[in-house]
C-alpha atoms as a PDB file:
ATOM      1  CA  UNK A   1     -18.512  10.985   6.676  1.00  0.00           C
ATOM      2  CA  UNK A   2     -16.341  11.921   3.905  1.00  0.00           C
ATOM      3  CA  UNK A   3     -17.269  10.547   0.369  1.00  0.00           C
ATOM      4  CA  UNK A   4     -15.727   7.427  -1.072  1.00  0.00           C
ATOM      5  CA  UNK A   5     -15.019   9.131  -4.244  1.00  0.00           C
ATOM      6  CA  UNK A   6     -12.911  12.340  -2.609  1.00  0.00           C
ATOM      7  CA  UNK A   7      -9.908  11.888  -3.950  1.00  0.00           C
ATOM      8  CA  UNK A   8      -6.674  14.233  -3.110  1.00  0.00           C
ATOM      9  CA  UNK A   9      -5.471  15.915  -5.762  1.00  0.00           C
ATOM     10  CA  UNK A  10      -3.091  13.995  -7.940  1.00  0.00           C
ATOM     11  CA  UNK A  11      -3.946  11.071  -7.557  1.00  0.00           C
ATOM     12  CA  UNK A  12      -5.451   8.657  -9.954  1.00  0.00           C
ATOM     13  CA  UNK A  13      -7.095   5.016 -10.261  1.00  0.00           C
ATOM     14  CA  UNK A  14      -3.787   2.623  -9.677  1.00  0.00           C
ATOM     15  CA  UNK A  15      -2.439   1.741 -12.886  1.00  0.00           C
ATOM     16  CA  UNK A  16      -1.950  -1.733 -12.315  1.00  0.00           C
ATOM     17  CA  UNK A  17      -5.239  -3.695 -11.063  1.00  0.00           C
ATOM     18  CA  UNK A  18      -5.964  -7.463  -9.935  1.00  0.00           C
ATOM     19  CA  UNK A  19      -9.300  -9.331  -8.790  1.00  0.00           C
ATOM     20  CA  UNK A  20      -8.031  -8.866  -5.344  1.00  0.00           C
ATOM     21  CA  UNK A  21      -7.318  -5.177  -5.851  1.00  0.00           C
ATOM     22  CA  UNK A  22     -10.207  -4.475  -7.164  1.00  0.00           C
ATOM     23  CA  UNK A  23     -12.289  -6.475  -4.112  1.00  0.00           C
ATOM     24  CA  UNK A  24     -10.522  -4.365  -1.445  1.00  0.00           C
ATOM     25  CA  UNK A  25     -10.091  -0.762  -3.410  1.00  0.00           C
ATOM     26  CA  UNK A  26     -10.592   1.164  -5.513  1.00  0.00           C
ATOM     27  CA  UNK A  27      -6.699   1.960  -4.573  1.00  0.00           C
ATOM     28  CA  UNK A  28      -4.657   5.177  -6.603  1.00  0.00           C
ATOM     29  CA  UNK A  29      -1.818   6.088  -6.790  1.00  0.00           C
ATOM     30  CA  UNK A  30       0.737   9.345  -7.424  1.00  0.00           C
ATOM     31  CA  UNK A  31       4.051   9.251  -8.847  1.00  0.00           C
ATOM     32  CA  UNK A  32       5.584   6.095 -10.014  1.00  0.00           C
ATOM     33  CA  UNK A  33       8.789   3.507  -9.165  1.00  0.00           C
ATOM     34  CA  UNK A  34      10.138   4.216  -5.909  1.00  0.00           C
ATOM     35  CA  UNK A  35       8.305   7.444  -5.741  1.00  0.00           C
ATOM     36  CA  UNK A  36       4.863   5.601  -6.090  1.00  0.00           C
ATOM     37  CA  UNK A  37       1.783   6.724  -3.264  1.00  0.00           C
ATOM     38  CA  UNK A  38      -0.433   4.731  -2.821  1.00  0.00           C
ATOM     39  CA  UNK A  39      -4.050   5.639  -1.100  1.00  0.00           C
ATOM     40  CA  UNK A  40      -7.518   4.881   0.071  1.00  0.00           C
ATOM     41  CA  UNK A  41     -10.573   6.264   1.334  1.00  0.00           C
ATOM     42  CA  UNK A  42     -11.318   3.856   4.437  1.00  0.00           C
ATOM     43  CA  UNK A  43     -14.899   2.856   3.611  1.00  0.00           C
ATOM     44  CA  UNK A  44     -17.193   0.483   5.868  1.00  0.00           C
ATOM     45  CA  UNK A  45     -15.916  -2.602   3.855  1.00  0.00           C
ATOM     46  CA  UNK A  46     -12.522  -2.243   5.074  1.00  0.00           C
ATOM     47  CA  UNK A  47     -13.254  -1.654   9.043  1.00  0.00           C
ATOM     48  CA  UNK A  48     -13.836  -4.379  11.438  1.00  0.00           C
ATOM     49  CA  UNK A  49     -16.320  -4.752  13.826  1.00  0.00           C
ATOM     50  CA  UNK A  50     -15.208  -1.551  16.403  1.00  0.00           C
ATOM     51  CA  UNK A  51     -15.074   0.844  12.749  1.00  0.00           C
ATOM     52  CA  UNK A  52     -11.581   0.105  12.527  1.00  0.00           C
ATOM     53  CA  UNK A  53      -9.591   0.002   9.673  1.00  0.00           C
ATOM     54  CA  UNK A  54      -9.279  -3.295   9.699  1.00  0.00           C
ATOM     55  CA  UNK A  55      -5.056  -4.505  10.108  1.00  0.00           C
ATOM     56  CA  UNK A  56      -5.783  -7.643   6.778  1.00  0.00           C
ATOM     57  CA  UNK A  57      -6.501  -4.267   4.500  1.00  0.00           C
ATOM     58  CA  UNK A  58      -3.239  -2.214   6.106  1.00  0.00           C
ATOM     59  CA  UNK A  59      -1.420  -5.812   5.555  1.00  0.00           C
ATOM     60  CA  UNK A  60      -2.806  -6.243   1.960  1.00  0.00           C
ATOM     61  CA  UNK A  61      -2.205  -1.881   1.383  1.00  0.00           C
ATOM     62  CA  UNK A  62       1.635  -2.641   2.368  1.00  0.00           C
ATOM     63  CA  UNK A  63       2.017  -5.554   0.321  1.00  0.00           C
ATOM     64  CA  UNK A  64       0.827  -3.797  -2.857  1.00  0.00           C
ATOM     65  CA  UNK A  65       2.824  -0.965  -1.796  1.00  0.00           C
ATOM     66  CA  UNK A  66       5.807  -2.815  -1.407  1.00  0.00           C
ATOM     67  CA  UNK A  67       5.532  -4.825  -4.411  1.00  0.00           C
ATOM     68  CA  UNK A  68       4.771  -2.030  -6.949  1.00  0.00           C
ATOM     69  CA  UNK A  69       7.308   0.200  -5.927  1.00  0.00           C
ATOM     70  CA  UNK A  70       9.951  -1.643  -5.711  1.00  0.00           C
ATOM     71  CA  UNK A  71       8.933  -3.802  -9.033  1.00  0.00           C
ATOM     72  CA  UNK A  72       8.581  -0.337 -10.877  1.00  0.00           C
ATOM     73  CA  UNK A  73      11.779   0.713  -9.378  1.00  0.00           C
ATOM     74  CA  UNK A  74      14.046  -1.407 -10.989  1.00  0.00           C
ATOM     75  CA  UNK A  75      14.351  -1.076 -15.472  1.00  0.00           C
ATOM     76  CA  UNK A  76      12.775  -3.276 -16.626  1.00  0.00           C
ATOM     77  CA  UNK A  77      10.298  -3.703 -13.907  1.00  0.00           C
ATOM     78  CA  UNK A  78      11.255  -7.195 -12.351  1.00  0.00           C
ATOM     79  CA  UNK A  79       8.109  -9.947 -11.486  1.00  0.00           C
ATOM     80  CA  UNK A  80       8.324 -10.507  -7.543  1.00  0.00           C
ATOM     81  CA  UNK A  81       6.344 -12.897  -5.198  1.00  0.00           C
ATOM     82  CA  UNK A  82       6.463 -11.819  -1.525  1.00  0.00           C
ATOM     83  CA  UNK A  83       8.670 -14.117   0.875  1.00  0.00           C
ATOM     84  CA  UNK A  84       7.759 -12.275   3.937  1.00  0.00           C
ATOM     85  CA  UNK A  85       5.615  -9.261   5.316  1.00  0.00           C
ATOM     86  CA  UNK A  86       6.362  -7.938   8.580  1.00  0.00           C
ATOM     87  CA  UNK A  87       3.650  -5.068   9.936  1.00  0.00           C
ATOM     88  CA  UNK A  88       3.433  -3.022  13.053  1.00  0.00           C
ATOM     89  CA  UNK A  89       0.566  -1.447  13.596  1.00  0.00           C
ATOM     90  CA  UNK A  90       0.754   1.800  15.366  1.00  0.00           C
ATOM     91  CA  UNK A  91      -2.299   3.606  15.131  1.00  0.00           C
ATOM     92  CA  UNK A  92      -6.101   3.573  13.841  1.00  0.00           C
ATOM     93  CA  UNK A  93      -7.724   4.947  10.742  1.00  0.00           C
ATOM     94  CA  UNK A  94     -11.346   5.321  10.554  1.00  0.00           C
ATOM     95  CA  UNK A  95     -14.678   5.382   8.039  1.00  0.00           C
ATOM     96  CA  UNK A  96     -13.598   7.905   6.053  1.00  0.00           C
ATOM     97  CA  UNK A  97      -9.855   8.596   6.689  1.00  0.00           C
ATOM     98  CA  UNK A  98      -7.551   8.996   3.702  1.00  0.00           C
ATOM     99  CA  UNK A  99      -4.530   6.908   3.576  1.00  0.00           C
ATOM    100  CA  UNK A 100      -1.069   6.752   1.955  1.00  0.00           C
ATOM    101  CA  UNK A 101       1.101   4.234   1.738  1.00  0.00           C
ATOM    102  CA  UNK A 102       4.697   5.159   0.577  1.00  0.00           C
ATOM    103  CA  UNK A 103       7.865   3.830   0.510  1.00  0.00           C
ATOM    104  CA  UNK A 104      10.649   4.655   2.317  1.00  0.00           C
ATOM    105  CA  UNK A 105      13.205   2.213   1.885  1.00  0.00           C
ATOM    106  CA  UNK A 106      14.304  -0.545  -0.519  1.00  0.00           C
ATOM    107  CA  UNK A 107      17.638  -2.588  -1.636  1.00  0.00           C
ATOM    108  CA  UNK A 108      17.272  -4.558  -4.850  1.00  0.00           C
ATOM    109  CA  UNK A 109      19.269  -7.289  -5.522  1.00  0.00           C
ATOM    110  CA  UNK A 110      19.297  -9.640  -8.772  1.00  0.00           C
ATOM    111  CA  UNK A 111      17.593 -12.607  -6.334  1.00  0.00           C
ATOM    112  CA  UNK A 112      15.991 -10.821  -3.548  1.00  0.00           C
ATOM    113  CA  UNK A 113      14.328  -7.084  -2.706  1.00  0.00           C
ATOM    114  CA  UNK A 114      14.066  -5.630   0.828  1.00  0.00           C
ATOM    115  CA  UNK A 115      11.482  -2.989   0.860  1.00  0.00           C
ATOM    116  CA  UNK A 116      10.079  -0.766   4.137  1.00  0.00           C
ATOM    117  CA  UNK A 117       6.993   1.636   4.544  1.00  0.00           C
ATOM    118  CA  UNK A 118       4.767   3.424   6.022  1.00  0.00           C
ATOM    119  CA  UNK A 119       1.090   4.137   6.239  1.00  0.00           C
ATOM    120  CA  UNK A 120      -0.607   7.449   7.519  1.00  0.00           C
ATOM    121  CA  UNK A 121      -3.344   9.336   7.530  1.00  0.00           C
ATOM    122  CA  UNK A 122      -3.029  13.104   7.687  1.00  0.00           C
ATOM    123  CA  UNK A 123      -3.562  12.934  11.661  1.00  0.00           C
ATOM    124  CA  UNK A 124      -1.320  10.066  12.539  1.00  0.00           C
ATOM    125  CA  UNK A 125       0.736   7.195  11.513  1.00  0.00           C
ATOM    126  CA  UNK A 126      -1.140   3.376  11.160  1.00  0.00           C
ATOM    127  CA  UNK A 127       1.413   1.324  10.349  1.00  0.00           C
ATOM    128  CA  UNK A 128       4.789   0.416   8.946  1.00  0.00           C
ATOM    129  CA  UNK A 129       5.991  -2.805   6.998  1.00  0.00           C
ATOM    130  CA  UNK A 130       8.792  -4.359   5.747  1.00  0.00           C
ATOM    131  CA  UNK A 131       8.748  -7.214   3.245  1.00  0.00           C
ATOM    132  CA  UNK A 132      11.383  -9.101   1.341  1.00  0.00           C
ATOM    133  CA  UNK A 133      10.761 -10.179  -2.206  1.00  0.00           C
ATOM    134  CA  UNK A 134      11.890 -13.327  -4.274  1.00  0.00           C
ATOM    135  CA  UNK A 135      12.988 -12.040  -7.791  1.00  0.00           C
ATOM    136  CA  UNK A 136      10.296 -14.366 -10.166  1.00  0.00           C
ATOM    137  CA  UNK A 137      13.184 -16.258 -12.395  1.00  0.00           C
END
């Protein structure tokens, strides 16, 4: 099994942390804004019972994804509280596995943000999501 701690090159601990993020990760990142990365080691805490990745950490992975990018996207970064998370899962990760979470599409508006990615390991695609944020007022 890979290490916990291997981290790809450039990337480093996410600059933005929460208790939640800090239960589920550690998380990094690379780049920033719409360009932001996000990844993971898969460690035993996150698989389910058949040494999945389990699909509440890809859900949770997407949301933070979604939410930071497109937050940091906009100048000044706008406060956002998800409306609605869509995921389809298309393939496994394992113990072990690396995985990046990126964005690949996003509209912001001055009331609402659409936002889409995806989430791969170097072998295969896991999952995509698309989520639509309520602009905090």
């Amino acid at each position: 099994m890979t290490e916990s701690t291997d981290v790809p090159p450039g990337f480093e601990p996410l600059f933005r942390t929460s208790p939640y993020t800090e239960l589920i990760g550690p998380l990094y990142g690379r780049g920033s804004g719409a360009g932001l990365v996000i990844g993971f080691r898969v460690q035993r805490k996150h698989c389910n019972a058949r040494g999945l990745l389990h699909g509440g950490i890809v859900s949770a992975v997407a949301d933070i994804t979604l939410g930071y990018a497109t937050s940091y996207a906009a100048d000044p970064p706008q406060a956002q509280i998800t409306a609605h998370l869509s995921v389809d899962f298309l393939g496994a990760a394992r113990e072990g596995d690396w995985v990046e979470a990126s964005l690949e599409s996003s509209q912001l508006g001055k009331r609402l943000v659409f936002g889409g990615c995806r989430l791969r390991t170097a072998e295969r695609e896991v999952a995509r999501a698309s989520a639509v944020f309520a602009v905090a007022a």
